[in-house]
Protein backbone atom coordinates (compact mmCIF):
# COMPACT_ATOMS: atom_id res chain seq x y z
CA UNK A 1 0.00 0.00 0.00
CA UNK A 2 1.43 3.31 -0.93
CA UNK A 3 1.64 5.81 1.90
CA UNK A 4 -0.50 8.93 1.34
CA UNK A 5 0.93 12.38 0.79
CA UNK A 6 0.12 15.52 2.24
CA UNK A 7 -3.15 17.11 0.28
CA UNK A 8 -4.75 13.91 -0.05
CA UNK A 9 -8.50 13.40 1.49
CA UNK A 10 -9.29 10.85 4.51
CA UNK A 11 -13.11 9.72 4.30
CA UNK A 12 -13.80 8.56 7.65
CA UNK A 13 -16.82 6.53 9.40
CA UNK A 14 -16.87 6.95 12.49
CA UNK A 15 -18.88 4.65 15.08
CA UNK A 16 -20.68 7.58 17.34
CA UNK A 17 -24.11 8.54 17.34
CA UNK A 18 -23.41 12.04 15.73
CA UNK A 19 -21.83 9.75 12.89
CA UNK A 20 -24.46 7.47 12.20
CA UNK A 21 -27.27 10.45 12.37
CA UNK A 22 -25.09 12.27 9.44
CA UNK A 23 -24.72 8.85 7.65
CA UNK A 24 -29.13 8.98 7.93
CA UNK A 25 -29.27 12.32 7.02
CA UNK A 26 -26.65 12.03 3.02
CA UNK A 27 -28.91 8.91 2.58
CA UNK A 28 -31.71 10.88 1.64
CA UNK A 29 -29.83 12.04 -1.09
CA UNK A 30 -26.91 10.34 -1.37
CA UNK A 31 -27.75 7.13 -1.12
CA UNK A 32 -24.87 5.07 -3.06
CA UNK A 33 -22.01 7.48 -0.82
CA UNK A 34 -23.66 7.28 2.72
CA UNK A 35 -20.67 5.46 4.29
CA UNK A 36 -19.00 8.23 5.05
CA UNK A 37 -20.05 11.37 7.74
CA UNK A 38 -16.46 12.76 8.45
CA UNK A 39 -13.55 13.91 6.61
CA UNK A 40 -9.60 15.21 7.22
CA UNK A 41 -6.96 16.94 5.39
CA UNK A 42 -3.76 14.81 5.30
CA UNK A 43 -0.98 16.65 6.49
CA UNK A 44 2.06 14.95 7.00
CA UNK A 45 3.40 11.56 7.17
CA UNK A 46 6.72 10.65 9.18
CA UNK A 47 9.45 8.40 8.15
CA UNK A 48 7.62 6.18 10.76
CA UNK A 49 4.68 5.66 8.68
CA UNK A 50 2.64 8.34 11.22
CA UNK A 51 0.09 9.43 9.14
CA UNK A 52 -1.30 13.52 10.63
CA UNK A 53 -4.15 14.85 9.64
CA UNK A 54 -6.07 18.45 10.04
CA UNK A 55 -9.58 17.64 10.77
CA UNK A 56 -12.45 19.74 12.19
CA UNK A 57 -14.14 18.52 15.05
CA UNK A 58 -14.85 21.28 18.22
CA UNK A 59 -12.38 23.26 16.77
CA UNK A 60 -9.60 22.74 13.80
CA UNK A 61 -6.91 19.99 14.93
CA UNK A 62 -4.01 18.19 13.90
CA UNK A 63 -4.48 14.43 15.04
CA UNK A 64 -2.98 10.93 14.16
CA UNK A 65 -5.70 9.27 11.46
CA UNK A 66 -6.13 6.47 13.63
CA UNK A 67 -7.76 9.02 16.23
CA UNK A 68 -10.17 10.65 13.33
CA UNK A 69 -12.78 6.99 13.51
CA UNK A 70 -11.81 5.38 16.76
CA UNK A 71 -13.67 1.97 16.51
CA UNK A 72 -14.61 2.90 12.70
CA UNK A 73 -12.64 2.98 9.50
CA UNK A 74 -11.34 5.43 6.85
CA UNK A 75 -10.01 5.22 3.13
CA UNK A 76 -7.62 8.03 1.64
CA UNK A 77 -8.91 9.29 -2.10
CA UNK A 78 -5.52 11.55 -3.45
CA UNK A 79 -5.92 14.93 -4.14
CA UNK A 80 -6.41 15.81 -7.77
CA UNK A 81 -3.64 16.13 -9.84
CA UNK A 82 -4.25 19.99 -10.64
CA UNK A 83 -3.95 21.08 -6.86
CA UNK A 84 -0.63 22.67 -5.50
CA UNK A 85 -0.41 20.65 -2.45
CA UNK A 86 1.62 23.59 -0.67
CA UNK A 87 -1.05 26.17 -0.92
CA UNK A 88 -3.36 23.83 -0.09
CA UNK A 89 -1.73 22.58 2.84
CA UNK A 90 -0.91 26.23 4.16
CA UNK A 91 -4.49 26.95 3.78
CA UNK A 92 -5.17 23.90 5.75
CA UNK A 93 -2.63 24.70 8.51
CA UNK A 94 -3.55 28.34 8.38
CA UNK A 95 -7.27 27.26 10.02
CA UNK A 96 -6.19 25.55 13.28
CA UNK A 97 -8.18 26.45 15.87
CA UNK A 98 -11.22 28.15 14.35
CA UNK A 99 -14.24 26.53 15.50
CA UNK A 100 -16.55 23.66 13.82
CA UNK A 101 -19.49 24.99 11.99
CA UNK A 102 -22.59 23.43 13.66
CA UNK A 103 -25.28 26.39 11.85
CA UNK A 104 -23.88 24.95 8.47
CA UNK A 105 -24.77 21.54 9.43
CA UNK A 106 -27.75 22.39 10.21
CA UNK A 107 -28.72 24.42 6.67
CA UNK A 108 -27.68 20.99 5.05
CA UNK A 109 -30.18 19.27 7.26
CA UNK A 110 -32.87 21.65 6.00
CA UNK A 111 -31.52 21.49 2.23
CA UNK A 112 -31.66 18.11 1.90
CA UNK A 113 -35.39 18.11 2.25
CA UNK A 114 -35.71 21.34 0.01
CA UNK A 115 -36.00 21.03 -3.58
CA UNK A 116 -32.09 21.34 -5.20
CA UNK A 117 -33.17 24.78 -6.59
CA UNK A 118 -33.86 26.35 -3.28
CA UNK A 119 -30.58 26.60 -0.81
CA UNK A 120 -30.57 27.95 2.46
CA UNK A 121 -27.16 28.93 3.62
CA UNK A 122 -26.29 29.64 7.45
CA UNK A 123 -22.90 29.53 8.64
CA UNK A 124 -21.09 31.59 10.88
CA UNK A 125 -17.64 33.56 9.78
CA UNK A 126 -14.53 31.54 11.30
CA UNK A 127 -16.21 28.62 10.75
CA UNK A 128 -15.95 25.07 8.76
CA UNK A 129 -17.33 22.32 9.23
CA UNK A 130 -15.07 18.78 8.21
CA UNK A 131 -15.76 18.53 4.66
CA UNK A 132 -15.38 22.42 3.59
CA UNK A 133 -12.32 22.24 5.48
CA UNK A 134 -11.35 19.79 2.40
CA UNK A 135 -12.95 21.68 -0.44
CA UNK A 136 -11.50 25.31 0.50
CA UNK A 137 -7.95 23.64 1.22
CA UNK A 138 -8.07 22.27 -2.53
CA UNK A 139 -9.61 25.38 -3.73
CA UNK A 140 -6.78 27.27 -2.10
CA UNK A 141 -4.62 24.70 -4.23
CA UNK A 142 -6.47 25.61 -7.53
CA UNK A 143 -9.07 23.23 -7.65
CA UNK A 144 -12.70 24.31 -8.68
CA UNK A 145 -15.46 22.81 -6.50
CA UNK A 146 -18.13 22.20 -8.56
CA UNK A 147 -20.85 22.62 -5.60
CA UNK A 148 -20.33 25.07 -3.03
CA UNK A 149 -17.75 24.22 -0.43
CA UNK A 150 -18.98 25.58 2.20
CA UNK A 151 -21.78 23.12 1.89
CA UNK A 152 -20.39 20.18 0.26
CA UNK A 153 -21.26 16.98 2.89
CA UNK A 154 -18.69 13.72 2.86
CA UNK A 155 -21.19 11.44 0.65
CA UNK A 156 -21.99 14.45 -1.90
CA UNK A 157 -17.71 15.01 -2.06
CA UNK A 158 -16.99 11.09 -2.57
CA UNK A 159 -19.44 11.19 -5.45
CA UNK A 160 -17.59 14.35 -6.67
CA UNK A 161 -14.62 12.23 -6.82
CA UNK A 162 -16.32 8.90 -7.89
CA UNK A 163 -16.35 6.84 -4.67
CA UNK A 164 -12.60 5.27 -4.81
CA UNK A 165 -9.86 5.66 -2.72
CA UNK A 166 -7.73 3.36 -0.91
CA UNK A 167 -9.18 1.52 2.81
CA UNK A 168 -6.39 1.85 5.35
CA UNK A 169 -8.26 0.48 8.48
């Protein structure tokens, strides 16, 4: 198994009941892509193998993957060929800290009943949620998000990038 590199995407599942009630919710409209509920930024890996990732969860951390799905699993997609990994990557590192973005959660909630042409948008400034954490960090790197970032949930993004990816655990 080749090692990922810094810029690539972790898709996570994670085995809490915040998980599984975001796994619920994507169903509704991404049915085939519903595994996943969290994503993470790789950052680094060591000569060790020690794979770090950026990942939003209260706030914007850097963690070991094997802490982002305690008791779950997670597969790495790479980051498209067109992205500068370094201004992604200082984009990622530049939002440690800020805080998770629980209004934008819940204007997905409410869009996913809507119909697609109506959007509501809340989200607070300062604020990403795990997945737009992602999408802006590739952005930053020259990719163009073909849905809106700020929005984009783990399901709709896997679909974005066709569902591979490799399983580490």
């Amino acid at each position: 198994m080749q090692l990922p590199q810094h810029g690539d995407a972790v898709f996570a599942h994670t085995s809490n009941t915040y998980g599984w009630v975001i796994r619920l919710g994507q169903a509704i409209r991404w049915w085939k892509y519903r595994s996943w509920n969290h994503m993470a930024y790789v950052d680094s890996v060591d000569e060790d193998g020690t794979i770090w990732v950026i990942q939003m969860a209260r706030r914007c951390e850097r963690v070991k993957i094997q802490d982002v799905a305690p008791k779950g699993h997670v597969k790495i997609i790479t980051c498209p060929p067109e992205v500068n990994r370094e201004m992604a990557s200082a984009y990622a590192t530049k939002q440690l800290g800020i805080k998770y973005g629980v209004l934008t959660i819940i204007s997905i909630a409410v869009n996913i009943f809507m119909p697609n042409p109506l959007r509501l948008d809340i989200r607070k400034e300062d604020t990403l949620i795990c997945s737009a954490l992602v999408a802006r960090a590739w952005e930053h790197g020259g990719w163009d998000c073909p849905v809106d970032p700020f929005q984009v949930t783990p399901a709709e993004f896997d679909k974005l990038l066709g569902g591979g990816g490799t399983q580490i655990y």
